[in-house]
Protein backbone atom coordinates (compact mmCIF):
# COMPACT_ATOMS: atom_id res chain seq x y z
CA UNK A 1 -61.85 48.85 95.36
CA UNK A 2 -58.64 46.67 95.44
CA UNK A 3 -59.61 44.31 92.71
CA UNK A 4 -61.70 43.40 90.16
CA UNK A 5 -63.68 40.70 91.10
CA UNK A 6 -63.74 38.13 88.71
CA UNK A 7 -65.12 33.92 88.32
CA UNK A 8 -61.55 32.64 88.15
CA UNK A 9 -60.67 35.10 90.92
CA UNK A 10 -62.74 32.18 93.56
CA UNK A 11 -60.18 29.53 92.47
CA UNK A 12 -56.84 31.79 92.88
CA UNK A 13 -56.37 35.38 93.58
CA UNK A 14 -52.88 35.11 92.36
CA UNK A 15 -53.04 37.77 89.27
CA UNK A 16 -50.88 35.50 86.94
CA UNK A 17 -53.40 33.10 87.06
CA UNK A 18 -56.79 34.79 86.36
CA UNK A 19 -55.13 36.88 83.38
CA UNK A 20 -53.64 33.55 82.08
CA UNK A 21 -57.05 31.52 82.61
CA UNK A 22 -58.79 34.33 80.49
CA UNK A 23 -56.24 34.36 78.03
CA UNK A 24 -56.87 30.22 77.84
CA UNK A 25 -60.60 31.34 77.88
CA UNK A 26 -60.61 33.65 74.90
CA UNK A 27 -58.35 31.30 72.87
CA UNK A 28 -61.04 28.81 73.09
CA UNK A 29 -63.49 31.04 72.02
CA UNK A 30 -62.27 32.03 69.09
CA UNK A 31 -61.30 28.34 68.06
CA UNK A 32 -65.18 27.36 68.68
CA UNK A 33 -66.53 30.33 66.86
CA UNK A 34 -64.34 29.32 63.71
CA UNK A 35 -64.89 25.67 64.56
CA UNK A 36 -68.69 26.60 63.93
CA UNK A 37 -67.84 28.76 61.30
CA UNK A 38 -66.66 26.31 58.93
CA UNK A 39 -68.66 22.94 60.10
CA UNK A 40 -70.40 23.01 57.33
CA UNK A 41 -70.31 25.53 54.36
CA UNK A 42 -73.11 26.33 52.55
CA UNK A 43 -73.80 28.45 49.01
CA UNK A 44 -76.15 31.01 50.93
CA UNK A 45 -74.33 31.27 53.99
CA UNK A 46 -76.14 31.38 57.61
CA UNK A 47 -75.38 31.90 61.48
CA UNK A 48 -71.70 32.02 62.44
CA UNK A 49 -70.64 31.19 58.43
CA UNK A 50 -72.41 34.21 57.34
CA UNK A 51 -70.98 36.45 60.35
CA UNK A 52 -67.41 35.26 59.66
CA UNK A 53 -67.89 35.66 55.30
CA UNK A 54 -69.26 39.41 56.74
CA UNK A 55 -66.32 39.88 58.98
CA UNK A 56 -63.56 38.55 56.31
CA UNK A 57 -65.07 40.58 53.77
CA UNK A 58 -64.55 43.54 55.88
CA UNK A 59 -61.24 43.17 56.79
CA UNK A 60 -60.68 42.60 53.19
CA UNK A 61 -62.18 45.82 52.18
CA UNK A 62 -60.59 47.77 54.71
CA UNK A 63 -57.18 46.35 53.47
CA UNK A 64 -57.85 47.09 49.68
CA UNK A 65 -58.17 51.12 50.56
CA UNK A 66 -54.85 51.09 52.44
CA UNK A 67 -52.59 48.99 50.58
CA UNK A 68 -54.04 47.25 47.52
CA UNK A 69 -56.23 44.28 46.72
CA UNK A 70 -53.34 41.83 46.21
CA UNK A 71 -51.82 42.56 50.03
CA UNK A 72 -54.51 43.08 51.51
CA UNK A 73 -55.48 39.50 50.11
CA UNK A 74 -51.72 38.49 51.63
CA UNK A 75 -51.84 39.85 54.64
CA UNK A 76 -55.84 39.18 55.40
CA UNK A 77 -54.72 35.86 57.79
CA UNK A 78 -52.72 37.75 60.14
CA UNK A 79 -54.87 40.92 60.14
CA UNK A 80 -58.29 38.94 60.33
CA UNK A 81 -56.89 36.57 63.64
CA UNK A 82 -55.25 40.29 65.37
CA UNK A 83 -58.79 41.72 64.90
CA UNK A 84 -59.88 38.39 66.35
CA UNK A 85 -57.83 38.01 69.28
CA UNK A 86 -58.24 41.65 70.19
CA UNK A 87 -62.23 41.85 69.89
CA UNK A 88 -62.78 38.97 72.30
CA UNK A 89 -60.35 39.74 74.54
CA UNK A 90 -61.92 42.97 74.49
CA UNK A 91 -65.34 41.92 74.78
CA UNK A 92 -64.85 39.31 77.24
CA UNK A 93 -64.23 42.02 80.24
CA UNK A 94 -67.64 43.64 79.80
CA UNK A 95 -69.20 40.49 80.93
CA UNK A 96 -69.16 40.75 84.71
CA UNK A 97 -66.93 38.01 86.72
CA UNK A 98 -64.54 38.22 84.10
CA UNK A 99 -61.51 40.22 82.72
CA UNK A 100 -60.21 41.28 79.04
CA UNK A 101 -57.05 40.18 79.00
CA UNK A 102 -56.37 43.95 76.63
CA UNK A 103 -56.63 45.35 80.28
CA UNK A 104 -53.03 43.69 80.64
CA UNK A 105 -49.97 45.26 78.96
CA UNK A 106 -47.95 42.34 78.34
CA UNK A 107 -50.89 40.86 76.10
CA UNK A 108 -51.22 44.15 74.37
CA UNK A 109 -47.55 44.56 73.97
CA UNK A 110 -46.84 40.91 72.26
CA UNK A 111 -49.69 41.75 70.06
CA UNK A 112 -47.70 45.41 69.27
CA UNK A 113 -44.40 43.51 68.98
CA UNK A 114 -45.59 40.75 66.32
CA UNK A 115 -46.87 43.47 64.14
CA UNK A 116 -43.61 45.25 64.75
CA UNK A 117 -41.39 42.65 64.09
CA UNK A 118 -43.99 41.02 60.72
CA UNK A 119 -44.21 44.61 58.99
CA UNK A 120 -40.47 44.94 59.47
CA UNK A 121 -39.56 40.97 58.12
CA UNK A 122 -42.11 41.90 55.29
CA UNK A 123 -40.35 45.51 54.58
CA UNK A 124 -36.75 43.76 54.62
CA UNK A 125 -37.95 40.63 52.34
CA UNK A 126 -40.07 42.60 49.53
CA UNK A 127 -36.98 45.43 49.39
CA UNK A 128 -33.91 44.29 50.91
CA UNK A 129 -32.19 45.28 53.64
CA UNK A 130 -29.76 48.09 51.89
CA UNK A 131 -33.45 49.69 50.43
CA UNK A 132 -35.42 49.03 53.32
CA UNK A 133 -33.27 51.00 56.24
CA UNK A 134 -32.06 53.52 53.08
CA UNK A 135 -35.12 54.81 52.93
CA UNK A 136 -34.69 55.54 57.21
CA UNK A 137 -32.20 57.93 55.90
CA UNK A 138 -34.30 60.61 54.38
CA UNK A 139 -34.14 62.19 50.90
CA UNK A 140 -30.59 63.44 50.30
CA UNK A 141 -27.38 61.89 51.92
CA UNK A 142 -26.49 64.87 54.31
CA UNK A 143 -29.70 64.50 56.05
CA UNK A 144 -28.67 60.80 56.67
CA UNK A 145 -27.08 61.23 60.61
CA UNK A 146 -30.58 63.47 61.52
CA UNK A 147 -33.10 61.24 59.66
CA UNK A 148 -31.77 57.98 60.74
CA UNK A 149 -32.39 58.35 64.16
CA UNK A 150 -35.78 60.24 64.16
CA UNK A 151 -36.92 57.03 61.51
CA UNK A 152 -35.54 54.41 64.43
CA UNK A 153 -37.98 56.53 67.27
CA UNK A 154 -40.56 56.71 65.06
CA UNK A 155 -41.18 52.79 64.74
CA UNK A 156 -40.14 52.04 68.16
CA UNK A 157 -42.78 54.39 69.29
CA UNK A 158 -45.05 52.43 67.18
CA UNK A 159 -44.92 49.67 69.57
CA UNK A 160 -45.68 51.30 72.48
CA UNK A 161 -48.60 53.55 70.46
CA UNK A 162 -50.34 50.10 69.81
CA UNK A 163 -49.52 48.28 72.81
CA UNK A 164 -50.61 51.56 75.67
CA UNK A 165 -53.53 52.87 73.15
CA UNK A 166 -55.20 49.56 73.57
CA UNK A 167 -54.37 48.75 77.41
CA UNK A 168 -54.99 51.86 78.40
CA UNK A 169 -58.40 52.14 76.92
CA UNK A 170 -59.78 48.73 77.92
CA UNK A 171 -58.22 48.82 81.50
CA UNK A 172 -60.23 52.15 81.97
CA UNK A 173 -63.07 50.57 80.53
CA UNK A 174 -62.56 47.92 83.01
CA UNK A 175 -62.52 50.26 86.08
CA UNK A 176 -65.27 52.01 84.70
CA UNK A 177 -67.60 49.62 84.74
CA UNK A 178 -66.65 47.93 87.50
CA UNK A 179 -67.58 52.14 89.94
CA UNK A 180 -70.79 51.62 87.76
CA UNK A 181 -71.75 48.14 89.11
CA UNK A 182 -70.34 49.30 92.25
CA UNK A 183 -72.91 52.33 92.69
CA UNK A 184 -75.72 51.25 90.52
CA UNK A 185 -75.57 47.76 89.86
CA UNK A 186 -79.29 46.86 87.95
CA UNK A 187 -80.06 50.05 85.89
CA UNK A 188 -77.16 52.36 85.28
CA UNK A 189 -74.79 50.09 83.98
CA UNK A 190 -77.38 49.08 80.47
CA UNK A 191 -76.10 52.37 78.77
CA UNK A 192 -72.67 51.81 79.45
CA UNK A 193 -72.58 47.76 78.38
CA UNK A 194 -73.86 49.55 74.94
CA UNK A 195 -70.87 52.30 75.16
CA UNK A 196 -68.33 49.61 76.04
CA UNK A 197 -69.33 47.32 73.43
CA UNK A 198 -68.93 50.49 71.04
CA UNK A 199 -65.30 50.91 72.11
CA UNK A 200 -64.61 47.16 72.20
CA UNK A 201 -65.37 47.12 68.26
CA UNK A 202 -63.56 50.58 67.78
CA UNK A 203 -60.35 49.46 69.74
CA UNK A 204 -59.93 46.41 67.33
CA UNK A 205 -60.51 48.09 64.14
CA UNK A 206 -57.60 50.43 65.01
CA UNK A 207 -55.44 47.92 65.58
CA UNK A 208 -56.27 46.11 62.45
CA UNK A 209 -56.28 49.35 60.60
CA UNK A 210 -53.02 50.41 62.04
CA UNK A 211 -51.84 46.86 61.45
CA UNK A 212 -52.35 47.04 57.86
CA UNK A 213 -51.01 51.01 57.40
CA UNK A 214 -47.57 49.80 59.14
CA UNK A 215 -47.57 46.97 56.34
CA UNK A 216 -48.51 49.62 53.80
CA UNK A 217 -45.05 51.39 54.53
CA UNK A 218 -42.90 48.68 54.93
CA UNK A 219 -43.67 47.04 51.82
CA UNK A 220 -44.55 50.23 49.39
CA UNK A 221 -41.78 51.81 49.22
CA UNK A 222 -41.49 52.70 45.68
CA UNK A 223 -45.33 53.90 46.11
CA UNK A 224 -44.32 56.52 48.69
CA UNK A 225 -47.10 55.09 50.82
């Protein structure tokens, strides 16, 4: 098995292309769906307004138990489009003739490095700069030259944490359905759509929930969070 065979694959094999193309693809999507969403709002909401009030509302509540109803509330735009983003392009490569563009690790790493950079603009702005990388340096002064460093590894690691956590786990979902078509292309593969669907809904609500913990300590400081 070479490659993955995939719709966009029969105009160009050229890998830059079909991982761009889905990456078009899934951007559409998600404009449609919230296109739909708010076409016309109603006071009992139905279809794709109640599904997004349902989703919003969840995001919400996860927020509230991790960093407070007011930041959650803040931070609920860039959250809600991450969880967005990542749960089409997730779901996108269980359909098959097409790929997730979370089986590529520069999508998952720009993801990992706009959290990265957002949680550490937020930490800098609500503290300052001199509180902010102070509290890198542990809780007395002669710790400072050991604590620094281990603090500066920590959050780098966060980037590649999110950014490999995710590829890794939809690429292998990738490959793994793709044997499963292979060898049993009618019947075997129903249980695993359902088991790949499952980890297309975990994968984003990790993110999201890691997403929101990484804002938690940046901007809580005083809280100890």
């Amino acid at each position: 098995m070479n490659e993955i065979f995939t719709f966009f694959g029969l105009i160009s094999h050229g890998h830059s292309f079909i991982f761009v193309t889905h990456v078009i693809l899934v951007t559409l999507l998600i404009l449609i769906v919230a296109r739909l969403a708010v076409t016309s709002f109603q006071v009992v909401p139905k279809g794709i307004q109640n599904i997004a009030e349902v989703y919003l509302s969840g995001v919400l509540s996860m927020g509230k138990d991790v960093i407070g109803e007011d930041l959650a509330r803040k931070y609920l735009p860039l959250v809600a489009t991450i969880g967005f983003i990542v749960f089409f392009a997730n779901v996108i490569g269980i359909i098959p003739g097409f790929e997730s563009p979370t089986s590529n690790i520069n999508f998952t790493l720009a993801l990992a490095l706009i959290v990265f950079v957002y949680y550490n603009y937020e930490g800098i702005k609500k503290n300052g700069f001199k509180k902010y990388f102070g509290h890198f340096m542990g809780p007395m002064p002669i710790l400072a030259p050991l604590m620094f460093p281990i603090e500066i590894v920590s959050h780098l690691s966060r980037i590649i944490s999110l950014s490999f956590r995710l590829f890794g786990n939809i690429k292998g979902d990738d490959l793994f359905l793709a044997v499963i078509l292979m060898l049993a292309p009618f019947i075997a593969p129903l249980p695993a759509f359902a088991l790949l669907t499952f980890m297309a809904f975990l994968q984003t609500f990790i993110f999201m929930i890691l997403t929101y913990v990484y804002l938690a300590g940046a901007v809580s400081l005083s809280e100890d969070h």
